[in-house]
PDB file of N, CA and C in Angstrom:
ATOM      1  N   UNK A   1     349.328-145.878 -37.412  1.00  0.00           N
ATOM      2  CA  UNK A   1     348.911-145.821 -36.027  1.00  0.00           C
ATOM      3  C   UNK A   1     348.033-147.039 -35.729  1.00  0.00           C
ATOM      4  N   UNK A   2     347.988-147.902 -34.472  1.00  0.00           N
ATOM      5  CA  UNK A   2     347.895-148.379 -34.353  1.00  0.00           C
ATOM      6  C   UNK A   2     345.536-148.515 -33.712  1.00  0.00           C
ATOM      7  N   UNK A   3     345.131-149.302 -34.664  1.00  0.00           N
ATOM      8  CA  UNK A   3     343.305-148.868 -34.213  1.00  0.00           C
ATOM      9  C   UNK A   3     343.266-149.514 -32.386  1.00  0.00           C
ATOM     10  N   UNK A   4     342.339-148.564 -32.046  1.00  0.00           N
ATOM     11  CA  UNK A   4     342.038-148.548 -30.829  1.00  0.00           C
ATOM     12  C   UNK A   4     341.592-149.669 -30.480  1.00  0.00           C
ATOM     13  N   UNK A   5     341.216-150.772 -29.464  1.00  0.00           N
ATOM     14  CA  UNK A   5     340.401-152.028 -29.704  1.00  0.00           C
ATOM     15  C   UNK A   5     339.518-152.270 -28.251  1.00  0.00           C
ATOM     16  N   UNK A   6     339.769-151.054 -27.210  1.00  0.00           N
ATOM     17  CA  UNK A   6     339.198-150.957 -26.255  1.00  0.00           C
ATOM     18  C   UNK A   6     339.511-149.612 -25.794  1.00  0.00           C
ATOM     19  N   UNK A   7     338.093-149.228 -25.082  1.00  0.00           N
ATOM     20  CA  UNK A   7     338.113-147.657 -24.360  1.00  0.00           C
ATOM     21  C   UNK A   7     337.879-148.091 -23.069  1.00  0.00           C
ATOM     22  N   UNK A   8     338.165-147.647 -21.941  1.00  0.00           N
ATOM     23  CA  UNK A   8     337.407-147.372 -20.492  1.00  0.00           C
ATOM     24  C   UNK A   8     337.006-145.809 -20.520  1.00  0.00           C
ATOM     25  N   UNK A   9     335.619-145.480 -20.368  1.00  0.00           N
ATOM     26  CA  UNK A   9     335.605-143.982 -19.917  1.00  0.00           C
ATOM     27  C   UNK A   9     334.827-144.031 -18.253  1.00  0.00           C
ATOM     28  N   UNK A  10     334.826-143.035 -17.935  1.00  0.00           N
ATOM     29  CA  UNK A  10     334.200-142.364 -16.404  1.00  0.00           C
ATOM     30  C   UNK A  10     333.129-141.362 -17.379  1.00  0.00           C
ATOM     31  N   UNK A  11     332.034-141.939 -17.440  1.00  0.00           N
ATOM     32  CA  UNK A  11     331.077-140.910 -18.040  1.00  0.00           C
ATOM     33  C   UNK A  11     329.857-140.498 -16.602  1.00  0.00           C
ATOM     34  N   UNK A  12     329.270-139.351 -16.684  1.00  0.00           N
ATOM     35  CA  UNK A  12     327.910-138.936 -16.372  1.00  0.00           C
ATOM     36  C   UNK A  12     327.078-138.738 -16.643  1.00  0.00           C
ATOM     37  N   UNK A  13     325.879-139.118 -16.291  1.00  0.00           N
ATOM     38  CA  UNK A  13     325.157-138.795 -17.432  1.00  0.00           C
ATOM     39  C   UNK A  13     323.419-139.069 -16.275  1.00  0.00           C
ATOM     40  N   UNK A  14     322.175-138.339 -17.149  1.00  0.00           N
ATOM     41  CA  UNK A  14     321.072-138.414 -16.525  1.00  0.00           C
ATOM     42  C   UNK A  14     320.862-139.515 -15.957  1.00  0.00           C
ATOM     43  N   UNK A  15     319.356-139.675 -15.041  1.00  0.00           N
ATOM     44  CA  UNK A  15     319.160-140.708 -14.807  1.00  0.00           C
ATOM     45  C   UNK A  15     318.213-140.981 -16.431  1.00  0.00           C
ATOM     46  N   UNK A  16     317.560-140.302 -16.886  1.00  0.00           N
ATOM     47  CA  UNK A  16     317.366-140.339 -18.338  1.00  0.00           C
ATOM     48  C   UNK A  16     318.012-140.164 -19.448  1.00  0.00           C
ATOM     49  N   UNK A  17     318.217-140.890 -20.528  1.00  0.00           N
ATOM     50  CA  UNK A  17     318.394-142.737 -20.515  1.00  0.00           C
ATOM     51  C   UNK A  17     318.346-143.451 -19.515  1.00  0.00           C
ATOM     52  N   UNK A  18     317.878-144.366 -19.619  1.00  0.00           N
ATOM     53  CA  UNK A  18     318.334-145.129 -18.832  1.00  0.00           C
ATOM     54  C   UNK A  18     319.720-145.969 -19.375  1.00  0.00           C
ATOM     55  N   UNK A  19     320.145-146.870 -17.938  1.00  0.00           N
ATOM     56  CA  UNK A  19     321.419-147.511 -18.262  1.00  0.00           C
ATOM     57  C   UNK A  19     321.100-148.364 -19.365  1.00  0.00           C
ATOM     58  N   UNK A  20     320.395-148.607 -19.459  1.00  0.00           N
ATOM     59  CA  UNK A  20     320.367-149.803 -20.309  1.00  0.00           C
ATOM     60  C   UNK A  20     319.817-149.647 -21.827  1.00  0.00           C
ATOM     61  N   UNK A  21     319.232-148.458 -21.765  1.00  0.00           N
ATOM     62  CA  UNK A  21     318.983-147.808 -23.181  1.00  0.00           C
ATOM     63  C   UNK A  21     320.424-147.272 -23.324  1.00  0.00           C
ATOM     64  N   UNK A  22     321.167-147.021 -22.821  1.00  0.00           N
ATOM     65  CA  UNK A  22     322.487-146.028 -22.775  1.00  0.00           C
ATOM     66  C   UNK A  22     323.275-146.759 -23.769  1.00  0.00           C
ATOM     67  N   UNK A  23     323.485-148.205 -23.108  1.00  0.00           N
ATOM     68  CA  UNK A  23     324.319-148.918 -23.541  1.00  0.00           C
ATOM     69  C   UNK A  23     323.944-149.614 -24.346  1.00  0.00           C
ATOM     70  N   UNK A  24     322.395-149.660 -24.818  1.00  0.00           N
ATOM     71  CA  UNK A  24     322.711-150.253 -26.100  1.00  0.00           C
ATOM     72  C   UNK A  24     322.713-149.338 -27.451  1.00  0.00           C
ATOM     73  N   UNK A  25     322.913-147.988 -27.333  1.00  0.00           N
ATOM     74  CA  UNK A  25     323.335-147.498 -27.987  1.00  0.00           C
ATOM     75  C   UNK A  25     324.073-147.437 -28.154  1.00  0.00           C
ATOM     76  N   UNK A  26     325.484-147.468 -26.935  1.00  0.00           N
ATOM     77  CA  UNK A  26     326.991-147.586 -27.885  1.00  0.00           C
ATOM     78  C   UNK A  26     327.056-148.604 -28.537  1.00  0.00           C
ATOM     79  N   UNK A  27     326.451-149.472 -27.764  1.00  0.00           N
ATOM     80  CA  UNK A  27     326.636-151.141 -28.835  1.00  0.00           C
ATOM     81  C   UNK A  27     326.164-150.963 -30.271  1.00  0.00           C
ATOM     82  N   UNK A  28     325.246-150.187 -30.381  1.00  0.00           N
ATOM     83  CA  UNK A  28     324.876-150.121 -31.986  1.00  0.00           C
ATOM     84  C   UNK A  28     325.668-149.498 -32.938  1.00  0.00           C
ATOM     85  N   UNK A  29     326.867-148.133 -32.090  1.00  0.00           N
ATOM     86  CA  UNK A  29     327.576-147.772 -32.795  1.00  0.00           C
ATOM     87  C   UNK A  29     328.174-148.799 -33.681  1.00  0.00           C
ATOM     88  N   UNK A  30     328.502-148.315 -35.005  1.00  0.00           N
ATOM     89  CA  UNK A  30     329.132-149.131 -36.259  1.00  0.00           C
ATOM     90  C   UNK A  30     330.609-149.613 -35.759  1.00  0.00           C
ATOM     91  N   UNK A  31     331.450-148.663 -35.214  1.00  0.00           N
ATOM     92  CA  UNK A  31     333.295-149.108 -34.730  1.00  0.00           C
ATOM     93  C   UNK A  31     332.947-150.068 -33.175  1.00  0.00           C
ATOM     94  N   UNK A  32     332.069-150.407 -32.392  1.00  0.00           N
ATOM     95  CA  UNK A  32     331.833-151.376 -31.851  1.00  0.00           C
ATOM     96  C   UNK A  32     331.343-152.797 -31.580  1.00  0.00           C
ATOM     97  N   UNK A  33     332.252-153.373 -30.913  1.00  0.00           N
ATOM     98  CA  UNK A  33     331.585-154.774 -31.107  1.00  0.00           C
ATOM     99  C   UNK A  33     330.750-155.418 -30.123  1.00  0.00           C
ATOM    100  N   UNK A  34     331.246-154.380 -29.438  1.00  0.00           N
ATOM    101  CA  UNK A  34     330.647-154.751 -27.397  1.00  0.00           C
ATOM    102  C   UNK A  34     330.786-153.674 -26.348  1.00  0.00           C
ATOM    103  N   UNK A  35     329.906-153.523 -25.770  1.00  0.00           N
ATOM    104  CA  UNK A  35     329.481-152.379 -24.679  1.00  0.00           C
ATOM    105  C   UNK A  35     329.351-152.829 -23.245  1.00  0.00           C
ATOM    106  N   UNK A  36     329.912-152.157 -22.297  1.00  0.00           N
ATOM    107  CA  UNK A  36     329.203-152.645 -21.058  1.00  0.00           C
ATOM    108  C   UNK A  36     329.519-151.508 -20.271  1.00  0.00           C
ATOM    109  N   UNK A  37     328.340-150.945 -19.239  1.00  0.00           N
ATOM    110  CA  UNK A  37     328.138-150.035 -18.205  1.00  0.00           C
ATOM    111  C   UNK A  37     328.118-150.383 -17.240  1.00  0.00           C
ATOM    112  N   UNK A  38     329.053-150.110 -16.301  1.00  0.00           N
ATOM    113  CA  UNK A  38     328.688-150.123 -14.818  1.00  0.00           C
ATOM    114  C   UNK A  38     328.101-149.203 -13.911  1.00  0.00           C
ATOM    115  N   UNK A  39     326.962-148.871 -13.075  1.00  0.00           N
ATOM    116  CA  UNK A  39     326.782-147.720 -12.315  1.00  0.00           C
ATOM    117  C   UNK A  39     327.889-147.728 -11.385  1.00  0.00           C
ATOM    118  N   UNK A  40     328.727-146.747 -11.527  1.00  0.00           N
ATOM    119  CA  UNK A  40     329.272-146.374 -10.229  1.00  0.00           C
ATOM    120  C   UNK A  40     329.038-146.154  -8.824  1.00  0.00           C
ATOM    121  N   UNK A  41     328.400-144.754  -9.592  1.00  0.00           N
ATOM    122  CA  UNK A  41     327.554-144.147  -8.353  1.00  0.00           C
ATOM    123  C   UNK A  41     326.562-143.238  -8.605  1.00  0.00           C
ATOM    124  N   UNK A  42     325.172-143.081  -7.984  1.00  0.00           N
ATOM    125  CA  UNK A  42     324.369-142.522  -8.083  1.00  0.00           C
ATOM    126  C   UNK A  42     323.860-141.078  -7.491  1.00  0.00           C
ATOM    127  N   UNK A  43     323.568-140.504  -8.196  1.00  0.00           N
ATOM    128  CA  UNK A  43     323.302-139.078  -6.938  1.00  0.00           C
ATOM    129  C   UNK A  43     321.899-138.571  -7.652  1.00  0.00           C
ATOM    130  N   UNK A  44     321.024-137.582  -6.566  1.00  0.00           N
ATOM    131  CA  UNK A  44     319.794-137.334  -7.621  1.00  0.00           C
ATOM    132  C   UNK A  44     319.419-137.005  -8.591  1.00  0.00           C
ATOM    133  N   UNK A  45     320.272-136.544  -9.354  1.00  0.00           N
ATOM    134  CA  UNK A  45     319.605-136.321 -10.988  1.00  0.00           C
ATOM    135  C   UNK A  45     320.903-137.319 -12.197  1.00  0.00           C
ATOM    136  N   UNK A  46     321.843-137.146 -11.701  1.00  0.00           N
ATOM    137  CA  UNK A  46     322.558-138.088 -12.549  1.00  0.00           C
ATOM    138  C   UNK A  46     323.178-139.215 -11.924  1.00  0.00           C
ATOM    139  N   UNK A  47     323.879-140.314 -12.942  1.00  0.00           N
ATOM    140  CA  UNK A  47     324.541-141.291 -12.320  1.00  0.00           C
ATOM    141  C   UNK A  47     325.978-141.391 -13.153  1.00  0.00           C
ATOM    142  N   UNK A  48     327.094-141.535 -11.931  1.00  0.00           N
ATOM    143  CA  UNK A  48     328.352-142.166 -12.939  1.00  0.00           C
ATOM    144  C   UNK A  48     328.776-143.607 -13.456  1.00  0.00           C
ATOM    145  N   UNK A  49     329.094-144.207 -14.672  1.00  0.00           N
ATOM    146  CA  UNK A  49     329.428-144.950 -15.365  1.00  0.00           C
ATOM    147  C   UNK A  49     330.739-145.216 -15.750  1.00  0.00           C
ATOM    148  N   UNK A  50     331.152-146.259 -15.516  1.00  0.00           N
ATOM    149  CA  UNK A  50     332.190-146.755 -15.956  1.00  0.00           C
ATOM    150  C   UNK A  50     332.152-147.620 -17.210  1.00  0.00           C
ATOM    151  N   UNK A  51     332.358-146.528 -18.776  1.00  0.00           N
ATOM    152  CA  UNK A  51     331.480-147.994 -19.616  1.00  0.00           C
ATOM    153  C   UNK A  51     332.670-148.224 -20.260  1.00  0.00           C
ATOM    154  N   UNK A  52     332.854-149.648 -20.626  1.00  0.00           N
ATOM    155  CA  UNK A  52     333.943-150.185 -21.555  1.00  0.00           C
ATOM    156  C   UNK A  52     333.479-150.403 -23.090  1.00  0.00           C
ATOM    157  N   UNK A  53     334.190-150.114 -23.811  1.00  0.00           N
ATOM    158  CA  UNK A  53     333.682-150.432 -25.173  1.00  0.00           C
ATOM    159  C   UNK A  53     334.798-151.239 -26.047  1.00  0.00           C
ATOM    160  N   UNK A  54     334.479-152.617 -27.002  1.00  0.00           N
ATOM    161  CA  UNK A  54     335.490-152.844 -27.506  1.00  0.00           C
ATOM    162  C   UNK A  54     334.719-152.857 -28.994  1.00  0.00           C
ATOM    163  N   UNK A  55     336.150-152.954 -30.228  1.00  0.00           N
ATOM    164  CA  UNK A  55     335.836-153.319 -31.557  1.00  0.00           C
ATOM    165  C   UNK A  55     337.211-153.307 -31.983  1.00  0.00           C
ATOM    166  N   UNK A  56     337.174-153.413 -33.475  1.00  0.00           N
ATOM    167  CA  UNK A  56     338.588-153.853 -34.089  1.00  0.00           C
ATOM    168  C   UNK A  56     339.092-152.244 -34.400  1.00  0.00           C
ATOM    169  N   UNK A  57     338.268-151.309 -34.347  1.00  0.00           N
ATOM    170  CA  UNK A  57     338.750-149.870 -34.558  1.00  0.00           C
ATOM    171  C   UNK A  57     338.058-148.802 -33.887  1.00  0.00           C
ATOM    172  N   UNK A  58     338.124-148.811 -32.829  1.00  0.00           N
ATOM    173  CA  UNK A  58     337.168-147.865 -32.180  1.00  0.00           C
ATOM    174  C   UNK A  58     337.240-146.481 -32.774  1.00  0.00           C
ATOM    175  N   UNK A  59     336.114-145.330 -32.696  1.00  0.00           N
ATOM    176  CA  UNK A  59     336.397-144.138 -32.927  1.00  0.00           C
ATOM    177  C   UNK A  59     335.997-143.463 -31.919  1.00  0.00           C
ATOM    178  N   UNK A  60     337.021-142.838 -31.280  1.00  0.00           N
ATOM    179  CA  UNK A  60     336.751-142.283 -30.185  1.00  0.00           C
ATOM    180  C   UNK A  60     336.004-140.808 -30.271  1.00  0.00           C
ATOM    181  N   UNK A  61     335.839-140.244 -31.358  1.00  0.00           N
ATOM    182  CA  UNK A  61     334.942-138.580 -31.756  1.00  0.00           C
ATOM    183  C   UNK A  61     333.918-139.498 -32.199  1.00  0.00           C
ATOM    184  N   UNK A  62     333.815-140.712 -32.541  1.00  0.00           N
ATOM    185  CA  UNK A  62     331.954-141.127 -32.959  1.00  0.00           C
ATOM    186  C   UNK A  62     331.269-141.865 -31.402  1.00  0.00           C
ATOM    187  N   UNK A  63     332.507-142.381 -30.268  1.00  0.00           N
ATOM    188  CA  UNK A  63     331.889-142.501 -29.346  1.00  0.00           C
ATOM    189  C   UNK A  63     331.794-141.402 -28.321  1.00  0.00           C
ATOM    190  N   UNK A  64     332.170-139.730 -28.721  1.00  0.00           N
ATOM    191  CA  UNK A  64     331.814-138.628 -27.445  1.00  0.00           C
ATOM    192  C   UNK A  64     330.671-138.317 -28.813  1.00  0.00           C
ATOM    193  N   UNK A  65     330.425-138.241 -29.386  1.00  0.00           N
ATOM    194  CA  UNK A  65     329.800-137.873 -29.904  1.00  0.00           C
ATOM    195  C   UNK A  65     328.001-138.482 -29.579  1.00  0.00           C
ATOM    196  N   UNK A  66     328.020-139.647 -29.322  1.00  0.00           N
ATOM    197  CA  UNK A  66     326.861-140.653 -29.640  1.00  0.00           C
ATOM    198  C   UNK A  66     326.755-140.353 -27.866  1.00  0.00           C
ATOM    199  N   UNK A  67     327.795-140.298 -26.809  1.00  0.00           N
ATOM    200  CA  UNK A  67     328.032-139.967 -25.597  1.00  0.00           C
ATOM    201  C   UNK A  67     326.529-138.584 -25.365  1.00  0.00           C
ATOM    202  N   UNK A  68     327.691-137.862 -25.776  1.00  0.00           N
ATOM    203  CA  UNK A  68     326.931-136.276 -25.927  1.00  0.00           C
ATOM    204  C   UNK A  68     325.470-136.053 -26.450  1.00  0.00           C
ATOM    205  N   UNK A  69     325.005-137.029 -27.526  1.00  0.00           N
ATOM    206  CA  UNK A  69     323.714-137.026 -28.316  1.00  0.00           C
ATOM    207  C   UNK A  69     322.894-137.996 -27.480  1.00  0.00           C
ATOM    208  N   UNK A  70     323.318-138.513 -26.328  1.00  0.00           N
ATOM    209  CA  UNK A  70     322.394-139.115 -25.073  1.00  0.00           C
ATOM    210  C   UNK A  70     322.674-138.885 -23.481  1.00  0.00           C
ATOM    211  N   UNK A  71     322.890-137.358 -23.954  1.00  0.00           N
ATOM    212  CA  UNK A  71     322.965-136.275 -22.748  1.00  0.00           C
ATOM    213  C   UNK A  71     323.934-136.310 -21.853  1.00  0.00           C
ATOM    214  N   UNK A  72     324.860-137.137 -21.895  1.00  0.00           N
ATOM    215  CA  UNK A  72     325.466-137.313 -21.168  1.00  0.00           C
ATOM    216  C   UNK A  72     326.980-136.882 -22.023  1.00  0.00           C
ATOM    217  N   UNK A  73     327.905-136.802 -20.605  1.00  0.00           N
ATOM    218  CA  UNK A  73     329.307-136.448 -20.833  1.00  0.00           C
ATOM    219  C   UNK A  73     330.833-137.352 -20.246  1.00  0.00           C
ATOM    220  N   UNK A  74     331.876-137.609 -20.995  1.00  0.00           N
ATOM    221  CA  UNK A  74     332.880-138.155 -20.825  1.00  0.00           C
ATOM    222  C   UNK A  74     334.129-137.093 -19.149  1.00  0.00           C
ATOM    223  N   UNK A  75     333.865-138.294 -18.448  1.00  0.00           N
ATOM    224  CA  UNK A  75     334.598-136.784 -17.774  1.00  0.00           C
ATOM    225  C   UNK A  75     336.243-137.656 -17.573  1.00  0.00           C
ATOM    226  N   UNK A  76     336.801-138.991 -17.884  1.00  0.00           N
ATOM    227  CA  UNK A  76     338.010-139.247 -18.098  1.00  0.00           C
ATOM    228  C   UNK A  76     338.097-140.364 -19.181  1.00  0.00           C
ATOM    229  N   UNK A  77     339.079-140.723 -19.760  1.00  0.00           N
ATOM    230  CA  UNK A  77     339.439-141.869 -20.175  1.00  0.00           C
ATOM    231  C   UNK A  77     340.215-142.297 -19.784  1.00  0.00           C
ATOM    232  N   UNK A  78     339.811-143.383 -19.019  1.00  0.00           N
ATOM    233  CA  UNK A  78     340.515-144.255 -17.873  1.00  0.00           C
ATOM    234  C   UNK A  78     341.333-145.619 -18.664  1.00  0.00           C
ATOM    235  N   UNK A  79     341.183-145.794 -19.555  1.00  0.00           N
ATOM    236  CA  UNK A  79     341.906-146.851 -20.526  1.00  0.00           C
ATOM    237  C   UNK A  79     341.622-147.225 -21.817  1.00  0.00           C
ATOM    238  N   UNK A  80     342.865-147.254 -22.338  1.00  0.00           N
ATOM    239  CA  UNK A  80     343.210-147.567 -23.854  1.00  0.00           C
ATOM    240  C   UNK A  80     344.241-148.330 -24.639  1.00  0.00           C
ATOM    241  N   UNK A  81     343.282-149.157 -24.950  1.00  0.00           N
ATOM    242  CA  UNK A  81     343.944-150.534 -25.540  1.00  0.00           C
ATOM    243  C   UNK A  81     344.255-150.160 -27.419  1.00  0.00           C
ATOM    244  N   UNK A  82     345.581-150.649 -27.437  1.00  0.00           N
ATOM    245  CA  UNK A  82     345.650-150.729 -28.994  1.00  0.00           C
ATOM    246  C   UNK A  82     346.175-151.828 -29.744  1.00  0.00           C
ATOM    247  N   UNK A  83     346.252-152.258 -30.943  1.00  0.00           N
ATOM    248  CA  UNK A  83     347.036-153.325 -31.086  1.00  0.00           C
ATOM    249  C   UNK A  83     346.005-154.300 -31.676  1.00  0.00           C
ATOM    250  N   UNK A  84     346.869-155.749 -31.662  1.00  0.00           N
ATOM    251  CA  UNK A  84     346.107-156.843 -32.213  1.00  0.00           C
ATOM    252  C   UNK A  84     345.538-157.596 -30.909  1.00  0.00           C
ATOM    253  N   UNK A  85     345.919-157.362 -29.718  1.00  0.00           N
ATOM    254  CA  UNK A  85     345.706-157.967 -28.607  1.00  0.00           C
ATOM    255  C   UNK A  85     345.775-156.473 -27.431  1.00  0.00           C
ATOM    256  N   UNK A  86     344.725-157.300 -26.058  1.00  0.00           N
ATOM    257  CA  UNK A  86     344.831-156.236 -25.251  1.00  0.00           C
ATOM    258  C   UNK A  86     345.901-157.044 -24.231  1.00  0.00           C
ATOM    259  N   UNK A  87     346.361-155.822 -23.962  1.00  0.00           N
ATOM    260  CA  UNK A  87     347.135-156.093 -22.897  1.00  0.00           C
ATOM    261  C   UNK A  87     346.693-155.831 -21.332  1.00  0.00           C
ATOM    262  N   UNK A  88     346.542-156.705 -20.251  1.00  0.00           N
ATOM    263  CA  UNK A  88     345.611-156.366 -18.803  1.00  0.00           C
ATOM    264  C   UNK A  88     346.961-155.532 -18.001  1.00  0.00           C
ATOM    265  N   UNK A  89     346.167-154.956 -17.426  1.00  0.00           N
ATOM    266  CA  UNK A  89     347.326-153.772 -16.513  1.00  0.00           C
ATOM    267  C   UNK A  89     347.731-154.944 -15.063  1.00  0.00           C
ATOM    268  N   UNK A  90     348.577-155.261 -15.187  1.00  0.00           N
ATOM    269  CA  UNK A  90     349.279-155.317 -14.174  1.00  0.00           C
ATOM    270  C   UNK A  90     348.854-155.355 -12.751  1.00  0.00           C
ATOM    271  N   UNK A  91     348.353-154.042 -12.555  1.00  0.00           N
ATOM    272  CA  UNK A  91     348.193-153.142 -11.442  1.00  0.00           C
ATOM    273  C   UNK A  91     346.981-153.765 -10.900  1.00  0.00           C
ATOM    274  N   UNK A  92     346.256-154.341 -11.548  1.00  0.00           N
ATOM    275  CA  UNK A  92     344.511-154.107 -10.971  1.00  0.00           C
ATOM    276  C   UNK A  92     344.626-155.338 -10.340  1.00  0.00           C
ATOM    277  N   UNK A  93     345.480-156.258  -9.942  1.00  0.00           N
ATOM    278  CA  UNK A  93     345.608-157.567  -8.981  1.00  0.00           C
ATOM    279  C   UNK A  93     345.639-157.333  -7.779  1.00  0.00           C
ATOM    280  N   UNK A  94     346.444-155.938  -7.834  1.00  0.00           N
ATOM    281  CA  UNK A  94     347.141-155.742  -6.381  1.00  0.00           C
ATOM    282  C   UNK A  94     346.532-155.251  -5.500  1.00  0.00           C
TER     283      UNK A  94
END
């Protein structure tokens, strides 16, 4: 099977963490090489995230996991890259 080499998720999560403590915890995860969060959108007690994560093998149960252990939750996975190369969707030009 082919290792994962990029995730997109739609996560939620407190306004505690913050974003930026958030994300550098996935970055510290060991199967990552690079993290990045976007706020989506904000509402009063939580905010949604769009975070991307890449590495040469992602694990996707050590990233809901590390997700979940900073209160927050995965509510889609919006993209998944596998392979030796990513491939860009097409779609997102249009």
């Amino acid at each position: 099977m082919a290792p994962i080499t990029r995730l997109v998720l739609d996560v939620l999560k407190p306004h505690d963490p913050s974003v930026v403590t958030f994300t550098t915890q996935l970055g510290d995860l060991e199967c990552a090489d690079a993290a990045t969060a976007t706020v989506v959108e904000v509402d009063e007690t939580v905010k949604t995230l769009r975070v991307t994560l890449e590495g040469d093998d992602l694990s996707l149960e050590a990233v809901r996991e590390e997700i979940q252990d900073l209160s927050a939750s995965v509510h889609s996975i919006d993209q998944v890259a596998c392979g030796e190369r990513t491939v860009e969707d097409p779609w997102l030009g249009r």
